[in-house]
C-alpha atoms as a PDB file:
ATOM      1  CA  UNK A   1      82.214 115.508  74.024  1.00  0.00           C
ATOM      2  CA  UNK A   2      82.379 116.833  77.545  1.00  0.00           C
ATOM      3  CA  UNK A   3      85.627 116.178  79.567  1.00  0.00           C
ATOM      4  CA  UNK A   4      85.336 116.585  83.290  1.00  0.00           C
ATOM      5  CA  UNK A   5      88.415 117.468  84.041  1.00  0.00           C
ATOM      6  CA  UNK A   6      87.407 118.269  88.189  1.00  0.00           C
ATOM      7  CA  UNK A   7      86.469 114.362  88.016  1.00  0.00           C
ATOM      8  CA  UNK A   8      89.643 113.259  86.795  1.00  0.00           C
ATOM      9  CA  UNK A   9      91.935 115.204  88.913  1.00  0.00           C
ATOM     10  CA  UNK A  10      89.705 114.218  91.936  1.00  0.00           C
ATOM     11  CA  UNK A  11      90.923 110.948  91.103  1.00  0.00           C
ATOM     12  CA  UNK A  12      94.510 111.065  90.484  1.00  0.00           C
ATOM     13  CA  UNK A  13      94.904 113.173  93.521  1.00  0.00           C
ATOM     14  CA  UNK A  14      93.532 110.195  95.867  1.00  0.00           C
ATOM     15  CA  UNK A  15      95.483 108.094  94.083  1.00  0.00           C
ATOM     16  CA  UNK A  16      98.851 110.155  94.873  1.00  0.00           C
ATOM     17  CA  UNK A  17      98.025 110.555  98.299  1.00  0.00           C
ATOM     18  CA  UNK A  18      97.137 106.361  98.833  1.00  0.00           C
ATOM     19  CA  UNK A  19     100.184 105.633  97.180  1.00  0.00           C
ATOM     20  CA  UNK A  20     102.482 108.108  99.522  1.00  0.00           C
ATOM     21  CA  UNK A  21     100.469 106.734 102.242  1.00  0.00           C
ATOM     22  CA  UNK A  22     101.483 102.991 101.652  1.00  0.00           C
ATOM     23  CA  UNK A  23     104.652 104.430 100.726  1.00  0.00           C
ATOM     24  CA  UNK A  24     105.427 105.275 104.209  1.00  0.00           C
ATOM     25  CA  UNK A  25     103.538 102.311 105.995  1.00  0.00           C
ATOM     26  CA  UNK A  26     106.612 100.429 104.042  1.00  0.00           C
ATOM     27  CA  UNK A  27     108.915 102.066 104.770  1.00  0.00           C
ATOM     28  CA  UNK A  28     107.466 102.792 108.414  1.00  0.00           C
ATOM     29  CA  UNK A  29     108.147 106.387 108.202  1.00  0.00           C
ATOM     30  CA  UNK A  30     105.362 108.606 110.651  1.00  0.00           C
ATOM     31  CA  UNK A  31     104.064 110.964 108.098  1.00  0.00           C
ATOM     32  CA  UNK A  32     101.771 113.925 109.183  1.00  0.00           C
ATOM     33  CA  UNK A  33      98.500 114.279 107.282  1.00  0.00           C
ATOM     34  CA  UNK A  34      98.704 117.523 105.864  1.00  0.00           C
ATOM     35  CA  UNK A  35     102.350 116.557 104.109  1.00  0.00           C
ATOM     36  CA  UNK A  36     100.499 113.335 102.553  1.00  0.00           C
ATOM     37  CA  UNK A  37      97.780 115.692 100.806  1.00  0.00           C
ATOM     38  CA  UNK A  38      99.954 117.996 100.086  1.00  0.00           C
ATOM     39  CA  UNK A  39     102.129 114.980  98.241  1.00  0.00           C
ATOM     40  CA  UNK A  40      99.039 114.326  96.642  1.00  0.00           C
ATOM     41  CA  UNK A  41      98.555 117.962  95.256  1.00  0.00           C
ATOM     42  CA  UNK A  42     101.728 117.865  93.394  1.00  0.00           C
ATOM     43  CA  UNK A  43     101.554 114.485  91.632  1.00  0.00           C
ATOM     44  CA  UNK A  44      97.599 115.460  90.441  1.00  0.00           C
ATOM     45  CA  UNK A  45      98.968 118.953  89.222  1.00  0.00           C
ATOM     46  CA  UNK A  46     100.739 117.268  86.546  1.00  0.00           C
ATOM     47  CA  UNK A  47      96.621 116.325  84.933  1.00  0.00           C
ATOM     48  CA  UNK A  48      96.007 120.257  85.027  1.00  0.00           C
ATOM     49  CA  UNK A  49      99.027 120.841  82.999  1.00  0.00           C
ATOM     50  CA  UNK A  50      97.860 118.735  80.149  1.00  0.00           C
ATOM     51  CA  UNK A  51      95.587 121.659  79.435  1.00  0.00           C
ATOM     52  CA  UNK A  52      97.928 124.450  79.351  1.00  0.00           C
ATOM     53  CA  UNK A  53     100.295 124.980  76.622  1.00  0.00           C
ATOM     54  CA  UNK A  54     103.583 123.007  77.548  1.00  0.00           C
ATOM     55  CA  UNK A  55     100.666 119.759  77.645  1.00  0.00           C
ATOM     56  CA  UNK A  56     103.254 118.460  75.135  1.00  0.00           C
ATOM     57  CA  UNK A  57     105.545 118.369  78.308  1.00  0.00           C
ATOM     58  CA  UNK A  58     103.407 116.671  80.995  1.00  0.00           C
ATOM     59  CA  UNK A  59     103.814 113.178  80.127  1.00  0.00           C
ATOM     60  CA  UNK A  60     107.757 113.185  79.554  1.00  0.00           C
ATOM     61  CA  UNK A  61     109.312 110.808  81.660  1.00  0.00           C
ATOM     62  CA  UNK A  62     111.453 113.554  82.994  1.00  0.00           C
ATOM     63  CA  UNK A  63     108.501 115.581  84.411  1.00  0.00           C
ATOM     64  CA  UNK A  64     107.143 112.622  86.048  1.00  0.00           C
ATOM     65  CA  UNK A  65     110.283 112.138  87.764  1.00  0.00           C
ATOM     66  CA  UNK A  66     110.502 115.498  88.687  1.00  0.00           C
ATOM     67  CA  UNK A  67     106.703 115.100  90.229  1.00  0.00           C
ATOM     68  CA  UNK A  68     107.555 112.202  91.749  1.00  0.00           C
ATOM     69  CA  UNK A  69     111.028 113.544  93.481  1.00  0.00           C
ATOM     70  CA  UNK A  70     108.660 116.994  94.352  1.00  0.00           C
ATOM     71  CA  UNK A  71     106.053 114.369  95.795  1.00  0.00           C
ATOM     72  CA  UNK A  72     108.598 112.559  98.083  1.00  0.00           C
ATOM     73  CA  UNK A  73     110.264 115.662  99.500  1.00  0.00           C
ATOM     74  CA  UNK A  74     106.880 117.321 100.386  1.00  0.00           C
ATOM     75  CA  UNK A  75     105.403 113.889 101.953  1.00  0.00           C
ATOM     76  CA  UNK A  76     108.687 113.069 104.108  1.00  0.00           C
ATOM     77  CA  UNK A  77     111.343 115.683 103.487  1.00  0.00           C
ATOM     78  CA  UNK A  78     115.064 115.470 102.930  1.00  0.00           C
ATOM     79  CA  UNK A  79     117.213 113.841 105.542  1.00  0.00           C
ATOM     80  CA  UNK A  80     120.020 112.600 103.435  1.00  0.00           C
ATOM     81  CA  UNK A  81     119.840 110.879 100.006  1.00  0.00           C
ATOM     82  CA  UNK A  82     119.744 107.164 100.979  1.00  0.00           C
ATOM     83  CA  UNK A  83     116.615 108.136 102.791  1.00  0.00           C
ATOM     84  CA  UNK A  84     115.242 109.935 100.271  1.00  0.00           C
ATOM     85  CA  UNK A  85     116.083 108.016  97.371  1.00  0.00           C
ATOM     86  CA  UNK A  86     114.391 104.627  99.058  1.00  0.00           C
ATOM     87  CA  UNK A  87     111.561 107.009  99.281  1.00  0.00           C
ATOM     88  CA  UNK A  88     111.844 107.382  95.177  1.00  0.00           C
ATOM     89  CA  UNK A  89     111.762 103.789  94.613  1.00  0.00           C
ATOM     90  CA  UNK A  90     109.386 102.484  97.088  1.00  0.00           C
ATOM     91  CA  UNK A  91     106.676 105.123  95.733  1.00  0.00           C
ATOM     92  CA  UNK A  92     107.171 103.610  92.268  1.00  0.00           C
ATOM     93  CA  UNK A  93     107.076  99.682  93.668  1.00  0.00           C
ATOM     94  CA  UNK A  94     104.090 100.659  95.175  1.00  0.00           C
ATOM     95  CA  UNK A  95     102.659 102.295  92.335  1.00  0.00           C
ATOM     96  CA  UNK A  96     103.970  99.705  89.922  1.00  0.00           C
ATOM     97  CA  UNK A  97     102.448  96.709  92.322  1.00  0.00           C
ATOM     98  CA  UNK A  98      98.874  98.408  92.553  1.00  0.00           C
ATOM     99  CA  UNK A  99      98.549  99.579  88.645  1.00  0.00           C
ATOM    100  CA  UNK A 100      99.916  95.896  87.704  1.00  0.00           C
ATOM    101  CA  UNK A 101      97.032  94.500  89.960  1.00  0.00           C
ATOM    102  CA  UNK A 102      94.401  96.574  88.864  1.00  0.00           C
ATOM    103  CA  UNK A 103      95.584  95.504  85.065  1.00  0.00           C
ATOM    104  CA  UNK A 104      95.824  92.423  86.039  1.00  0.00           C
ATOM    105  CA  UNK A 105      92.155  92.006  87.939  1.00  0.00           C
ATOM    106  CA  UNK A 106      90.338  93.838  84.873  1.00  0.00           C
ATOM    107  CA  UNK A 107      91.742  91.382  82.069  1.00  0.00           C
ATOM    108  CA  UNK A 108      90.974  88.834  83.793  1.00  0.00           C
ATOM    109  CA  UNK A 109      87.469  89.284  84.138  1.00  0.00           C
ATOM    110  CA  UNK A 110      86.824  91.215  81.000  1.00  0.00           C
ATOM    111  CA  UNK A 111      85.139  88.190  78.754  1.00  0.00           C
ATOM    112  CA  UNK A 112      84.612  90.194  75.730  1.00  0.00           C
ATOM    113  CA  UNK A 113      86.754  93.790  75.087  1.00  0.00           C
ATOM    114  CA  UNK A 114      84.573  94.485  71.619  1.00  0.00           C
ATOM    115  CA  UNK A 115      81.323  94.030  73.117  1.00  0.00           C
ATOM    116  CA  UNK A 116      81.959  95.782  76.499  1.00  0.00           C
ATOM    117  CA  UNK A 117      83.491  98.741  74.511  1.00  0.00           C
ATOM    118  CA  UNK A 118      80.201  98.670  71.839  1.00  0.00           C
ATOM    119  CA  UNK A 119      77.746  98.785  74.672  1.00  0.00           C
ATOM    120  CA  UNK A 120      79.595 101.225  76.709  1.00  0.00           C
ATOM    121  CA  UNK A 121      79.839 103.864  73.939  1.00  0.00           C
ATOM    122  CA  UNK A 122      76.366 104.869  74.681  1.00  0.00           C
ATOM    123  CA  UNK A 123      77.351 105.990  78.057  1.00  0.00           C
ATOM    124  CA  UNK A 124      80.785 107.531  77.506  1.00  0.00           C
ATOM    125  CA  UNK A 125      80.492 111.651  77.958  1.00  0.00           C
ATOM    126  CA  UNK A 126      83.590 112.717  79.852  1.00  0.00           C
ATOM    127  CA  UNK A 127      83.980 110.110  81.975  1.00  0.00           C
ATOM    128  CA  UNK A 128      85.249 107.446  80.330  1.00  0.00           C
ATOM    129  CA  UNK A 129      83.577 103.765  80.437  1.00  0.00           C
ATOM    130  CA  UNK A 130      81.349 103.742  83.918  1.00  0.00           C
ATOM    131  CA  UNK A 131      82.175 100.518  84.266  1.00  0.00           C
ATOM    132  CA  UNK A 132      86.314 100.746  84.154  1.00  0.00           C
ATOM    133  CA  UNK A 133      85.723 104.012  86.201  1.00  0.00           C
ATOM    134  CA  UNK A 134      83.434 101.621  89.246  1.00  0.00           C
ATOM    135  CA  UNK A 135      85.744  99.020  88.923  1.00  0.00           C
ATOM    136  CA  UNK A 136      89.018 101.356  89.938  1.00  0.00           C
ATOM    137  CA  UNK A 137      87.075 103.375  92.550  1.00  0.00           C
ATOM    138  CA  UNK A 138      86.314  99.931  93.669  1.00  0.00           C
ATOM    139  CA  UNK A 139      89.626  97.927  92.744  1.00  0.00           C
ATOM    140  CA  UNK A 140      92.241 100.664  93.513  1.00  0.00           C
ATOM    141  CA  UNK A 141      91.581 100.267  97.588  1.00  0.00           C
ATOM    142  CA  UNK A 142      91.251  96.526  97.376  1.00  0.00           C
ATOM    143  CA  UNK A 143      94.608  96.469  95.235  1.00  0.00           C
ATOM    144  CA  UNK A 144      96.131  98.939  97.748  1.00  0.00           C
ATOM    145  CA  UNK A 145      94.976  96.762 100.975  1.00  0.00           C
ATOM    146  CA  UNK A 146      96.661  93.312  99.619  1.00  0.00           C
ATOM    147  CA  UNK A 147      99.511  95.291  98.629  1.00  0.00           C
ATOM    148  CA  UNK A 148      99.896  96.713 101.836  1.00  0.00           C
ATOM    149  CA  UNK A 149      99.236  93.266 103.565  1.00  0.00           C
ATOM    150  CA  UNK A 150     101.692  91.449 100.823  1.00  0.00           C
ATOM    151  CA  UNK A 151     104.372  93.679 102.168  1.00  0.00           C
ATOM    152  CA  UNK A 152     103.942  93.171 106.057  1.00  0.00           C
ATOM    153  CA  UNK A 153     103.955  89.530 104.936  1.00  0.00           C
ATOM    154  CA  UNK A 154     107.074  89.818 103.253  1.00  0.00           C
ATOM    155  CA  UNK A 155     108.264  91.494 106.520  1.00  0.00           C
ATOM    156  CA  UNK A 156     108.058  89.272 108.742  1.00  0.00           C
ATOM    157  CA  UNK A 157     109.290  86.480 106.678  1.00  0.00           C
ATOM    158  CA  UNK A 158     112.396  88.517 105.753  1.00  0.00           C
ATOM    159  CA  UNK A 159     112.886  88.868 109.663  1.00  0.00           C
ATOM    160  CA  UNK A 160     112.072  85.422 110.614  1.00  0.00           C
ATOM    161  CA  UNK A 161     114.506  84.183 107.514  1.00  0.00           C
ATOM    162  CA  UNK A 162     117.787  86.623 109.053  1.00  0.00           C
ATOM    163  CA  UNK A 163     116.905  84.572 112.382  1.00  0.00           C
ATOM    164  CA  UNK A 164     116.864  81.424 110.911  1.00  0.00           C
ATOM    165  CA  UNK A 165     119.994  79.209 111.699  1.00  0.00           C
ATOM    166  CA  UNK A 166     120.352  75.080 111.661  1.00  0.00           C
ATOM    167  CA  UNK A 167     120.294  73.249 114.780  1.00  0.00           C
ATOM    168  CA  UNK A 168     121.473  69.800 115.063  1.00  0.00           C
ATOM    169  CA  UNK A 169     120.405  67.477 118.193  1.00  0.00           C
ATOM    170  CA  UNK A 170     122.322  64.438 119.432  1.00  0.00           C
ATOM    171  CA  UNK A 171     120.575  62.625 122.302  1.00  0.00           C
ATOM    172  CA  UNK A 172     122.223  59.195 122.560  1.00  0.00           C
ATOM    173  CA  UNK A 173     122.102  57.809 118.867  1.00  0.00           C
ATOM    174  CA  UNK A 174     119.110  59.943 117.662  1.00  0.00           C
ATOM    175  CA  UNK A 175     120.365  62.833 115.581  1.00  0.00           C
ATOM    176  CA  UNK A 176     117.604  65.579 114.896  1.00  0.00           C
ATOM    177  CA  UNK A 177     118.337  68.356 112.340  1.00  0.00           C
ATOM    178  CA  UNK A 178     116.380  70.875 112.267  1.00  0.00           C
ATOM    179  CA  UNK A 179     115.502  74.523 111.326  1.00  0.00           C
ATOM    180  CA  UNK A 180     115.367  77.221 114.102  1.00  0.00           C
ATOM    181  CA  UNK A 181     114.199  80.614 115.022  1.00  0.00           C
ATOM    182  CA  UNK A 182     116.242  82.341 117.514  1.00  0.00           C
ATOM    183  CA  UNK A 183     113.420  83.919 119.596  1.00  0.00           C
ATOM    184  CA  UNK A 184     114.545  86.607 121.935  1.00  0.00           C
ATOM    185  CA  UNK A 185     111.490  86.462 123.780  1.00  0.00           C
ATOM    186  CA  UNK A 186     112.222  82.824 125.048  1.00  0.00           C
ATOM    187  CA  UNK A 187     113.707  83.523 128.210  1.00  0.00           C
ATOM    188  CA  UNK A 188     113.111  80.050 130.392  1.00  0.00           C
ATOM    189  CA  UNK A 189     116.020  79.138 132.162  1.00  0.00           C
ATOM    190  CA  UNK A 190     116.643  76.020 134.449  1.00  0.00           C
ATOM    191  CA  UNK A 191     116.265  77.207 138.113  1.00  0.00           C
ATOM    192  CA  UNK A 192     118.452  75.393 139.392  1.00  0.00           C
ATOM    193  CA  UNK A 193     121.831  75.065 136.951  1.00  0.00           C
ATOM    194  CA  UNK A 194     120.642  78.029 134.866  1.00  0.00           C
ATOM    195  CA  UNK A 195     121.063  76.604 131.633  1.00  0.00           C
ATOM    196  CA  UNK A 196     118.616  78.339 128.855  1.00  0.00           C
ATOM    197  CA  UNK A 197     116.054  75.787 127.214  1.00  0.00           C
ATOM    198  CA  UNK A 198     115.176  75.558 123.799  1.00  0.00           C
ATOM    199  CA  UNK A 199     112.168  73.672 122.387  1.00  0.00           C
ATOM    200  CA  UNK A 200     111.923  71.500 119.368  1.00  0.00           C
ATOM    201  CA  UNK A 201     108.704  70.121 117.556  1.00  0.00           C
ATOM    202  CA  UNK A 202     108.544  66.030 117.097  1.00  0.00           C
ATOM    203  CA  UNK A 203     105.317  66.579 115.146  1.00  0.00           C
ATOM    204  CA  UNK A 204     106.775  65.857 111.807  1.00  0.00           C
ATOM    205  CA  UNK A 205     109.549  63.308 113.047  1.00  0.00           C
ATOM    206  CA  UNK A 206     109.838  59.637 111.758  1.00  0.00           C
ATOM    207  CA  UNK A 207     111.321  57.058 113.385  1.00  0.00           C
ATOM    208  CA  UNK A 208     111.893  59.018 116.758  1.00  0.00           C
ATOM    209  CA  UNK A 209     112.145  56.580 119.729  1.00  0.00           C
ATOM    210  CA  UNK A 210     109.543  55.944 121.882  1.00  0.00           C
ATOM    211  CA  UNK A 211     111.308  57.000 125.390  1.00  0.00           C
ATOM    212  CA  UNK A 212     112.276  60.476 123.249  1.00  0.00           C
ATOM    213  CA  UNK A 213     108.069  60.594 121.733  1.00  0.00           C
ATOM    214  CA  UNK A 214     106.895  59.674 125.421  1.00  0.00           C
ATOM    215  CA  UNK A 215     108.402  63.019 126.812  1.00  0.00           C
ATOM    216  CA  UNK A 216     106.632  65.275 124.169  1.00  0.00           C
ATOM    217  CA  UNK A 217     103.131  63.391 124.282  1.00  0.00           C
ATOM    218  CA  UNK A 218     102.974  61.864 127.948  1.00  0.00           C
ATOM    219  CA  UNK A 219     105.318  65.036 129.852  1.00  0.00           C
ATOM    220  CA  UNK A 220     102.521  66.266 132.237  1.00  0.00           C
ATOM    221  CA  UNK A 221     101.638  62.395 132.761  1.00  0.00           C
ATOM    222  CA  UNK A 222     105.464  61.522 133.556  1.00  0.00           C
ATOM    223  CA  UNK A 223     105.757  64.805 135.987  1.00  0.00           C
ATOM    224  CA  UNK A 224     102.951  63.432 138.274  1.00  0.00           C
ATOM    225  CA  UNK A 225     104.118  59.443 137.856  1.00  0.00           C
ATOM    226  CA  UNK A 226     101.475  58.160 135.858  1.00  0.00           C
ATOM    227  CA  UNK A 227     104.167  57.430 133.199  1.00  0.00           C
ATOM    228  CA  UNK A 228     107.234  55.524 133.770  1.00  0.00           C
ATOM    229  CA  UNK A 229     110.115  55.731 131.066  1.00  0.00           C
ATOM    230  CA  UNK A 230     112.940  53.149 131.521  1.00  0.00           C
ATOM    231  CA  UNK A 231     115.137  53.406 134.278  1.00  0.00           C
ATOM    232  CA  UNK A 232     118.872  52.562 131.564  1.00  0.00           C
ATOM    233  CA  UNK A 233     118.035  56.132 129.490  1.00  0.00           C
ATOM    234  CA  UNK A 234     121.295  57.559 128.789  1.00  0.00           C
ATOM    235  CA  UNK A 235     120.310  61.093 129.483  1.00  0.00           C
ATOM    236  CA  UNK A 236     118.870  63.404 132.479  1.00  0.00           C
ATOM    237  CA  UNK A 237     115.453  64.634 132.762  1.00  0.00           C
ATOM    238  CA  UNK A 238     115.267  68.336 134.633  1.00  0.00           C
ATOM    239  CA  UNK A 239     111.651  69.764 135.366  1.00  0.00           C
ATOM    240  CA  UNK A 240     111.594  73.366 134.577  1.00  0.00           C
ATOM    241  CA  UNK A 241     108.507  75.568 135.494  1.00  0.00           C
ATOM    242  CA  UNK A 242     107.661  78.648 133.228  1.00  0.00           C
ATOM    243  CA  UNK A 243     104.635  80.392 132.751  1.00  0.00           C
ATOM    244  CA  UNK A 244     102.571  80.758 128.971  1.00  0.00           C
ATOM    245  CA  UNK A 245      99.398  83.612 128.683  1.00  0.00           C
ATOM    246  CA  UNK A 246      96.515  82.630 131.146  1.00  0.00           C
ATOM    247  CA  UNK A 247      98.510  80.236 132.560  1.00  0.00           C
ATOM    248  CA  UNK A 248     101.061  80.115 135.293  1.00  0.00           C
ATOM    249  CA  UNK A 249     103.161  77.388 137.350  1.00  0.00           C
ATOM    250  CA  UNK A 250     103.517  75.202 134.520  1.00  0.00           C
ATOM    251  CA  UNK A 251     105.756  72.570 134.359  1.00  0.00           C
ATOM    252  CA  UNK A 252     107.705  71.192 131.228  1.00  0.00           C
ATOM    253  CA  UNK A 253     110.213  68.110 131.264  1.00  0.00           C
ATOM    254  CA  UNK A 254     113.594  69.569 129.392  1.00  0.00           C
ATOM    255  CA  UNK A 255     116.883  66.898 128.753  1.00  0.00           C
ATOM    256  CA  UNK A 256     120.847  67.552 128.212  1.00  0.00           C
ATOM    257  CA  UNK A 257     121.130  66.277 124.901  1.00  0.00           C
ATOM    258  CA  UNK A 258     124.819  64.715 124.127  1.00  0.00           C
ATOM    259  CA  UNK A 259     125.877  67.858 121.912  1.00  0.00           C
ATOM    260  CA  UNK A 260     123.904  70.914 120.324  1.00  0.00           C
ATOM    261  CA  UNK A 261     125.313  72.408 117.527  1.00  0.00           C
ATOM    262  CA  UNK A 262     124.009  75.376 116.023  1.00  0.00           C
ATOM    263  CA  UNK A 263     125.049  76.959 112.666  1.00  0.00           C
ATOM    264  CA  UNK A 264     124.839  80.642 112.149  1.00  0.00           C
ATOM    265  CA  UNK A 265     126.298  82.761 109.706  1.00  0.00           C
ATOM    266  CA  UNK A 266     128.727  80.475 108.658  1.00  0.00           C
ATOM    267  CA  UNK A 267     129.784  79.397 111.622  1.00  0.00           C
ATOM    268  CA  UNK A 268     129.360  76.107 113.529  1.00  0.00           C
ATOM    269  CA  UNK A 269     128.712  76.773 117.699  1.00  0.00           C
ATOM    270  CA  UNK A 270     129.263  74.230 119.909  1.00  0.00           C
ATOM    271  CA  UNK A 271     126.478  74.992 122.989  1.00  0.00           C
ATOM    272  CA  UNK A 272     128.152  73.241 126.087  1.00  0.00           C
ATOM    273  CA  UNK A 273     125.434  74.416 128.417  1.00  0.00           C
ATOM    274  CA  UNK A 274     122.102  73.777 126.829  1.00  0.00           C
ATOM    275  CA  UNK A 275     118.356  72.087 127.327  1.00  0.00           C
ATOM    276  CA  UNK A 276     115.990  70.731 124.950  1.00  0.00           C
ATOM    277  CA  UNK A 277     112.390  70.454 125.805  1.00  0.00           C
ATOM    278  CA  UNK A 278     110.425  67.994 123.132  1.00  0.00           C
ATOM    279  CA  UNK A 279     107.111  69.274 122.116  1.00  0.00           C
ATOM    280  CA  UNK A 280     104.663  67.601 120.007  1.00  0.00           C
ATOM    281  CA  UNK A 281     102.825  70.906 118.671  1.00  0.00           C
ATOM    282  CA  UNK A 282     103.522  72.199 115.630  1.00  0.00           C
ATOM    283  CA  UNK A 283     105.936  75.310 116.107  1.00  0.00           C
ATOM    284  CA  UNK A 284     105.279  77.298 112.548  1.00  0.00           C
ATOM    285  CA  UNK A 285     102.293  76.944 110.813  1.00  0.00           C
ATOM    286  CA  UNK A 286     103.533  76.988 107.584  1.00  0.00           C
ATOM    287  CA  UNK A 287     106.455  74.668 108.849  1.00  0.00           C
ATOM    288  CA  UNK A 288     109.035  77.216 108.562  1.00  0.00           C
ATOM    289  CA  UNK A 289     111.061  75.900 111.520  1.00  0.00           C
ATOM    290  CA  UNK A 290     110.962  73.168 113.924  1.00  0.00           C
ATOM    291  CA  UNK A 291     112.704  74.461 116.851  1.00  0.00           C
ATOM    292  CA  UNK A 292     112.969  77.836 119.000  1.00  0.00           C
ATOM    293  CA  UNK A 293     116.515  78.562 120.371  1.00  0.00           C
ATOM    294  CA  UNK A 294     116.719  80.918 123.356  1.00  0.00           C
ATOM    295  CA  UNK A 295     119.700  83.736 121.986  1.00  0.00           C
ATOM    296  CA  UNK A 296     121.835  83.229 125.315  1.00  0.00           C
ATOM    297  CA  UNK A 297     122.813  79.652 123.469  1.00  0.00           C
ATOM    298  CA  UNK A 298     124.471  81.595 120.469  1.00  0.00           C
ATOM    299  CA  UNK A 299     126.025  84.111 123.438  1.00  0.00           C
ATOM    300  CA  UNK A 300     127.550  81.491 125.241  1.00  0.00           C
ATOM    301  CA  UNK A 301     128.455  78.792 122.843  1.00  0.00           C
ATOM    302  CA  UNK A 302     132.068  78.069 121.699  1.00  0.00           C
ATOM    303  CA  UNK A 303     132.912  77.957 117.867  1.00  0.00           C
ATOM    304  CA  UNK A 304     133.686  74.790 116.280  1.00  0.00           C
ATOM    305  CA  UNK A 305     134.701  75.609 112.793  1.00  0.00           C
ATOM    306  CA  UNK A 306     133.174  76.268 109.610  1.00  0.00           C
ATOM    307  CA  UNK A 307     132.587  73.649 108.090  1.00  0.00           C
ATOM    308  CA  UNK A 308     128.341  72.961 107.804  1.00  0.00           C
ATOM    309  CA  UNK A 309     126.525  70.717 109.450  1.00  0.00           C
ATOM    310  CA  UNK A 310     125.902  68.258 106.566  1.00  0.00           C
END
């Protein structure tokens, strides 16, 4: 039987060099292109050794680790060891994620493992089964593009989760507790007493009352007097104009709630100078959080203990 060796090392070397390229997309390291084939070099060398006479070395652990540390200090270099020991682990969390995909994929749709192997025996001479080798050419970069997607994913939801913090609304004797994002690209301010506004979603509210609904449903309609609320509401209305994409001198109808408490790390802030603007679109589309807090209300709030908002 006829090995193609060329084949096989063709393979694992654009293997290597997709793995050290995802590796640094993760770790969002710039990486220049001749360092990520020469990356890949080194991890495919260890195929060429299986032919020379320490083969009985090539697949130790130990000289896989040793590729692997060779392959990392090529592709990004040496720094310090923090930096390039995350570069260690990520390359094997990639490669761990894509090969357990792969494996994964190929049992799944393999209905019968004696008759694929009986009628693929013909065909074997060097290669290996033509139809495992067409399903990694084709399965590896699928693999490695939901991989790479999974992580940005897991990005942003690990950034959006450190900004998360509890907010808890008191308007009269409506209480609203919700989940917030602290947005640092909210920057709408009141004009005139230059208190920062944050916006809440009533879109998944029960029993919210109707004067509290009316300004997240009927706010453009109440700005131009078509829509009257009662004249006895126990809180302020201010009209605050900001401008969205495509849009400009917009107008949205924000209130000074009773108290705003927001709790963050721990810690429960009082915000004595503080808007809320009622909106009746939902904020998160996979209903993450229900409210966006501008950051100058965790700047200038006051603690108020530790104790949680229960």
């Amino acid at each position: 039987m006829t090995i193609y060796l060329d084949v096989i090392w063709a393979l694992n070397f654009l293997f290597d060099t997709l793995l050290l390229y995802l590796t640094a997309i993760i770790l969002k390291r710039k990486v220049q292109s001749y360092r990520l084939i020469l990356g890949g070099l080194i991890g495919s060398f260890i195929i060429l050794l299986s032919i020379t006479p320490i083969n009985a070395y090539s697949g130790h652990p130990f000289t896989k680790l040793f590729f692997s540390f060779l392959m990392i200090l090529t592709t990004f270099g040496y720094k310090r060891f923090r930096y390039f020991l995350s570069g260690v682990f990520t390359l094997y969390l990639v490669t761990f994620l894509a090969g357990g995909a792969l494996i994964g994929v190929h049992y799944f749709i393999q209905f019968d493992l004696d008759l694929a192997s009986n009628v693929a025996l013909g065909s074997i001479k060097g290669f290996g089964d033509p139809i495992s080798w067409l399903f990694v050419l084709i399965g590896f970069p699928i693999a490695w593009h939901f991989s790479r997607m999974n992580f940005e994913r897991m990005e942003v939801t690990k950034i959006q989760y450190e900004k998360m913090v509890d907010v808890t609304v008191t308007l009269g004797s409506t209480i609203m507790k919700v989940k917030g994002l602290i947005d640092n690209g909210n920057q709408l301010y009141d004009p005139i007493s230059k208190m920062p506004v944050m916006f809440v979603s009533l879109r998944n509210f029960k029993d919210v009352p109707e004067e509290i609904m009316k300004l997240a449903t009927e706010g453009e309609r109440i700005i131009l007097g078509e829509e009257e609320l009662e004249q006895d509401l126990d809180f302020v209305l201010r009209i605050i104009p900001y401008k969205v994409v495509g849009r400009e001198h917009q107008l949205i109808i924000a209130v000074k709630p009773d108290e705003i408490l927001i709790e963050c790390e721990e810690e429960i802030l009082l915000v004595e100078k503080g808007l809320v603007s009622f909106t009746i679109q939902e904020l998160s589309s996979d209903g993450a959080f229900q409210c966006i807090v501008h950051p100058k209300m965790l700047t200038g709030s006051k603690s108020k203990g530790t104790t949680k908002v229960s």
